[in-house]
Protein backbone atom coordinates (compact mmCIF):
# COMPACT_ATOMS: atom_id res chain seq x y z
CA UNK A 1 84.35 157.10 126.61
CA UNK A 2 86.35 159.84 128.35
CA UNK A 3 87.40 156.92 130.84
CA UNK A 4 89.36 155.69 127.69
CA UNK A 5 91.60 158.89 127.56
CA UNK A 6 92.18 159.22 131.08
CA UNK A 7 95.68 157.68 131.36
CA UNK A 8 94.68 157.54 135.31
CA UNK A 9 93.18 154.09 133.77
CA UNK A 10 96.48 152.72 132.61
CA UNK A 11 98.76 153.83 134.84
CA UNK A 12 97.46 152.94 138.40
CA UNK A 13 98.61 149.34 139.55
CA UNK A 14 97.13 147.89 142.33
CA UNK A 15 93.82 148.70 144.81
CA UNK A 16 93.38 150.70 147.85
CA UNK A 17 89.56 150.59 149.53
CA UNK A 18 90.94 153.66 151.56
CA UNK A 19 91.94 155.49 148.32
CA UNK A 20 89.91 154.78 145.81
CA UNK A 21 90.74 155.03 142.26
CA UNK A 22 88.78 154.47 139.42
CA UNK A 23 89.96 151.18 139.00
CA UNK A 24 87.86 150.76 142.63
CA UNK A 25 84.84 151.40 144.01
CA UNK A 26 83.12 151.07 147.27
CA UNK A 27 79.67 149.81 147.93
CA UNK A 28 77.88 150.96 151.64
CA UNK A 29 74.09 150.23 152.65
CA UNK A 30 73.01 152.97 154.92
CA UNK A 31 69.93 150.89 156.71
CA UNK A 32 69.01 153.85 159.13
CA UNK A 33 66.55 156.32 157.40
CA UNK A 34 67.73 160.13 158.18
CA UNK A 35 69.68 162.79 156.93
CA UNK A 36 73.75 162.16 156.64
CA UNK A 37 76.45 164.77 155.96
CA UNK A 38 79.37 163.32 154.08
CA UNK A 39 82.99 164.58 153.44
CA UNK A 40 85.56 163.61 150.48
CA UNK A 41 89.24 163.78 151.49
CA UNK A 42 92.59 162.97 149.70
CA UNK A 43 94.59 162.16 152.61
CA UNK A 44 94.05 164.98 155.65
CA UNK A 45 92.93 167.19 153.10
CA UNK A 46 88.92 168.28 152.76
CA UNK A 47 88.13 168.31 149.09
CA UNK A 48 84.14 168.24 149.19
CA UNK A 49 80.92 167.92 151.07
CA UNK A 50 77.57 166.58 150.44
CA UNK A 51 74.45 165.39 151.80
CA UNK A 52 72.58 162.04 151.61
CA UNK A 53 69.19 161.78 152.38
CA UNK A 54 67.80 157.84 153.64
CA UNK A 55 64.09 157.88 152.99
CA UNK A 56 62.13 155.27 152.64
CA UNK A 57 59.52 156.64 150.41
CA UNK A 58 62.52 157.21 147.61
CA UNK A 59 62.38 154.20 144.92
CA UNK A 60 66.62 154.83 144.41
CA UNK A 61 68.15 151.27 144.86
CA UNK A 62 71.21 152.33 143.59
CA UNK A 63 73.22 155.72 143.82
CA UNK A 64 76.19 156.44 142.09
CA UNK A 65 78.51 159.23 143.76
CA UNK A 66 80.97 160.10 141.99
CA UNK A 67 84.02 161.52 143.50
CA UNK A 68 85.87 163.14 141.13
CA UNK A 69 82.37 165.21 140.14
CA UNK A 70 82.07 166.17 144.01
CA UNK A 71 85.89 167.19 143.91
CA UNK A 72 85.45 169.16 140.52
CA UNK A 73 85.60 173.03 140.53
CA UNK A 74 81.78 174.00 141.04
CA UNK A 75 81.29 175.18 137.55
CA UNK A 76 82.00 171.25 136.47
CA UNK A 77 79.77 169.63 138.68
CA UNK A 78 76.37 168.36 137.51
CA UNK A 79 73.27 169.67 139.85
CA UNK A 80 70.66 167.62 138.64
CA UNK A 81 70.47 165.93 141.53
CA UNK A 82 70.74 168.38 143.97
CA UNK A 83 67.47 170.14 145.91
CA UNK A 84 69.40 173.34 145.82
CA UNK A 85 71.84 174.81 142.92
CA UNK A 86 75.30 174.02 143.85
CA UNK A 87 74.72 172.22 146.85
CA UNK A 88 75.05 168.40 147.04
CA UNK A 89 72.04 166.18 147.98
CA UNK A 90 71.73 162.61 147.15
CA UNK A 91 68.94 160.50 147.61
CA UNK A 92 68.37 156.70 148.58
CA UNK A 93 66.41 154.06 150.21
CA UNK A 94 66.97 152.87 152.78
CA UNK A 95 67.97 148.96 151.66
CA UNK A 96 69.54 150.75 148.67
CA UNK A 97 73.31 150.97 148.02
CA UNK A 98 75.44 153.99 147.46
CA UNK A 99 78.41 153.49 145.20
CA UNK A 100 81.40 155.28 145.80
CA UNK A 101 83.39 155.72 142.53
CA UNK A 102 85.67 157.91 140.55
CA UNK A 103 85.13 158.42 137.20
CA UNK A 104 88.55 160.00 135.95
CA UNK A 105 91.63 161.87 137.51
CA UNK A 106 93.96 160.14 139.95
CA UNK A 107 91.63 159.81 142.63
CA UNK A 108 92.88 158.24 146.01
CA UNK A 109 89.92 159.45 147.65
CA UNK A 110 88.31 158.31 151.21
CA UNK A 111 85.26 159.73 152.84
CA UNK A 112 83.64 159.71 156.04
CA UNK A 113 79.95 160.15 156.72
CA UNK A 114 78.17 160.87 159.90
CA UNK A 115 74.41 161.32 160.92
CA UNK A 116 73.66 165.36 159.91
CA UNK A 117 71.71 165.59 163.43
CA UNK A 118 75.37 164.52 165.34
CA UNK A 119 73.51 161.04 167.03
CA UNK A 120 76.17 160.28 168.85
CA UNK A 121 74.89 156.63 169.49
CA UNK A 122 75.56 156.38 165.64
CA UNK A 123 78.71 156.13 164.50
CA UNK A 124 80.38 157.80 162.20
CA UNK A 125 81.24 155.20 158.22
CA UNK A 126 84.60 155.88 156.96
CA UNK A 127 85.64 154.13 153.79
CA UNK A 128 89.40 153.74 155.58
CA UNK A 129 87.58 151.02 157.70
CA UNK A 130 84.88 149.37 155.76
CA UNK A 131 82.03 147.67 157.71
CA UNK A 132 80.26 143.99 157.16
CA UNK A 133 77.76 144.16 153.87
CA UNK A 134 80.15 146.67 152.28
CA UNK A 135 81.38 145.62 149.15
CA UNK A 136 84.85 146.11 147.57
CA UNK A 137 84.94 146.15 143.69
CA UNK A 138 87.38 146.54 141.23
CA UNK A 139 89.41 145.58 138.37
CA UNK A 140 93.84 144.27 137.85
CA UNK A 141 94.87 145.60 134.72
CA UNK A 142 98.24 144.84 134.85
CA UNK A 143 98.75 141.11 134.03
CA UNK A 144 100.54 139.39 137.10
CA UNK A 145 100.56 137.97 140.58
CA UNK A 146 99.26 140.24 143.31
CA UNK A 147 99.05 139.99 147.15
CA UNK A 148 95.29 140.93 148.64
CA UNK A 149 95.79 141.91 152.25
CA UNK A 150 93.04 142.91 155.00
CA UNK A 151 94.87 145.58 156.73
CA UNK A 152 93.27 145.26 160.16
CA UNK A 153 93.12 141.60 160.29
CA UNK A 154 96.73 140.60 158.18
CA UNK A 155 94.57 138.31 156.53
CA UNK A 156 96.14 137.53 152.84
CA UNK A 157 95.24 135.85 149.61
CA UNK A 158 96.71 135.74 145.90
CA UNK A 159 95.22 137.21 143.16
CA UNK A 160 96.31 135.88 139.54
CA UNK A 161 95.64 138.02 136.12
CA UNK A 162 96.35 135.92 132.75
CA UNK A 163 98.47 137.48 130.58
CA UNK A 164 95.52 138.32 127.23
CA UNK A 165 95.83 136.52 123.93
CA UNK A 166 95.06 136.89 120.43
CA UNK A 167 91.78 134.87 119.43
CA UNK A 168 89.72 134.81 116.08
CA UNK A 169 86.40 136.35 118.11
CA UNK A 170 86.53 139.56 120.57
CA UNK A 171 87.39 139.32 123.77
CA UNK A 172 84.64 139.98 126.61
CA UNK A 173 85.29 139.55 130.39
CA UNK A 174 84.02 136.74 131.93
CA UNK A 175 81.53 137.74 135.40
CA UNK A 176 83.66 139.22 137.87
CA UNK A 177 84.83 136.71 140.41
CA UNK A 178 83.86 137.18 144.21
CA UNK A 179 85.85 137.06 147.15
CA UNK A 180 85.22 137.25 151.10
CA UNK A 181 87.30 139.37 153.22
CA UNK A 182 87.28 139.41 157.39
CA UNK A 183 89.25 137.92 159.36
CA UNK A 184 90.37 135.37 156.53
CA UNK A 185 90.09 135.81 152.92
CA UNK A 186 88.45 133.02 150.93
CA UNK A 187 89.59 131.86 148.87
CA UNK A 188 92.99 132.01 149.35
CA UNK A 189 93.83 132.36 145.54
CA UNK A 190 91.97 133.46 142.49
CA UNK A 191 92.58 133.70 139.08
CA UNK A 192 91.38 136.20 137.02
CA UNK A 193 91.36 136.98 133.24
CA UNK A 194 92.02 140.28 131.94
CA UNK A 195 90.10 142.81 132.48
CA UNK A 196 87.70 140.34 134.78
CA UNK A 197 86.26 142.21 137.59
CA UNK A 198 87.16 141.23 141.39
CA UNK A 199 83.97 141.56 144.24
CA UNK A 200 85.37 141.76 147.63
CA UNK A 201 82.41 141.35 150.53
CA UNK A 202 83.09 142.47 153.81
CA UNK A 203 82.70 140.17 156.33
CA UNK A 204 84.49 142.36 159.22
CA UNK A 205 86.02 145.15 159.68
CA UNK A 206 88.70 146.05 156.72
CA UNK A 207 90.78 147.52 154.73
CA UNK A 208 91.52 145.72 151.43
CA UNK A 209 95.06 146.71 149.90
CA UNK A 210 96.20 144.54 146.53
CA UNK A 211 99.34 145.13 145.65
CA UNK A 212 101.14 143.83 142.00
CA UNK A 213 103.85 141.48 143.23
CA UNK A 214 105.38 139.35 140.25
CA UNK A 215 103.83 141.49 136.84
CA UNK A 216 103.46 139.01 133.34
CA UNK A 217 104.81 140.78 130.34
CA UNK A 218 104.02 137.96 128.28
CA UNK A 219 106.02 135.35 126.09
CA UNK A 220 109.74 136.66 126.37
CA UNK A 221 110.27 135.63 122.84
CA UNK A 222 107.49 136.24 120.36
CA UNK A 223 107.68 133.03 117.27
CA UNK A 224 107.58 134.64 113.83
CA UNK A 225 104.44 134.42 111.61
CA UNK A 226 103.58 131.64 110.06
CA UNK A 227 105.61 128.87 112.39
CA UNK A 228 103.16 126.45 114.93
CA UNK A 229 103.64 128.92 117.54
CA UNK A 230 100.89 130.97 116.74
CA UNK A 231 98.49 128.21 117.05
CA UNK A 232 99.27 128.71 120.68
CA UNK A 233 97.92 132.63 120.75
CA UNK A 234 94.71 131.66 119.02
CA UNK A 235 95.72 132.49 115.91
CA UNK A 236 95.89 131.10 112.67
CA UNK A 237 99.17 129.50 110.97
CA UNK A 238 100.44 130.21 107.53
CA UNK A 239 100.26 127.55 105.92
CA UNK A 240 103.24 126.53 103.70
């Protein structure tokens, strides 16, 4: 509910998988059981630490981090999953996913995690570059035509949002739609209703940038109540 007063929400256009937002979150599979140290940033700048632990005797599938919670002053952040009070430990198996989100504030977050025992046969994850089996997700408010680029390969694609119309039932989003990004994006154009989610699967090495390129603010000329016009919007017409 808070997510509904965060004006964060409204006023961000566009997705970054190297800054995310809360309109965007990133999805990462570990694989290698072990112990990983992870740092949040905003830019060059270190705004929190935490641990993850990779065992395969945890039953998590799925583990929600959420960055603005990590970023928070420490008398804001929830310990309930943390071994010790005020330290950061997450937990997940190791063909489980950990979901990088932000829940409120204006986010623009990346973060970079590297093996806690410094392997240096294992490289270190940064969300700046994300990795095959990563997952992109995240939703286009703003009606209009946007650009979805692959920063490291110049791949590009189109991404349409309908404008929304009145109907005479409420309006739920259909299943988000799924892309795949690498060295090509397919497919090259998708069209999405509002509020319809966007899935983008890695397929090499990127970083996914959609920008708002032509925005849709609708009919430029509204008809008045009661003419045929409305039967257009969904709604009914006065009848004479």
């Amino acid at each position: 509910m808070n997510n509904l007063l965060d004006r964060n929400l409204f006023t961000q256009i566009g997705l970054d998988s190297g800054a995310v937002t809360m309109l965007g979150s990133v999805v990462h599979r570990f694989g290698e059981p072990g112990e990983y140290r992870g740092t949040v940033r905003s830019g060059d700048r270190l705004q929190a630490t935490f641990y993850i632990s990779v065992d395969p005797t945890c039953a998590v599938a799925e583990l929600l981090i959420d960055l603005a919670k990590l970023t928070a002053p420490p008398s804001a952040q929830d310990d309930c999953c943390s071994e010790e009070p005020g330290k950061q430990r997450l937990i997940v198996h190791p063909r489980g996913y950990a979901v990088f989100h932000v829940s409120s504030g204006a986010g623009g977050y990346h973060v970079n995690i590297r093996r806690a025992d410094e392997k240096r046969e294992v490289r270190a994850y940064d969300t700046r570059t994300l990795q095959p089996e990563d997952i992109f997700a995240g939703v286009l408010l703003r009606p209009g035509t946007y650009t979805i680029r692959n920063l490291l390969s110049h791949a590009a694609a189109e991404a349409i949002v309908s404008y929304p119309v009145s109907g005479e039932t409420a309006y739920r989003p259909p299943a988000p739609m799924s892309v795949e990004v690498g060295d090509t994006i397919e497919p090259r154009r998708v069209e999405l209703r509002p509020a319809q989610g966007l899935n983008m699967h890695v397929k090499a090495p990127a970083r996914i940038k959609i920008e708002l390129t032509k925005p849709d603010d609708g009919p430029t000329k509204r008809p008045a109540a009661g003419r045929p016009g409305l039967q257009r919007h969904g709604l009914p017409g006065k009848k004479e």
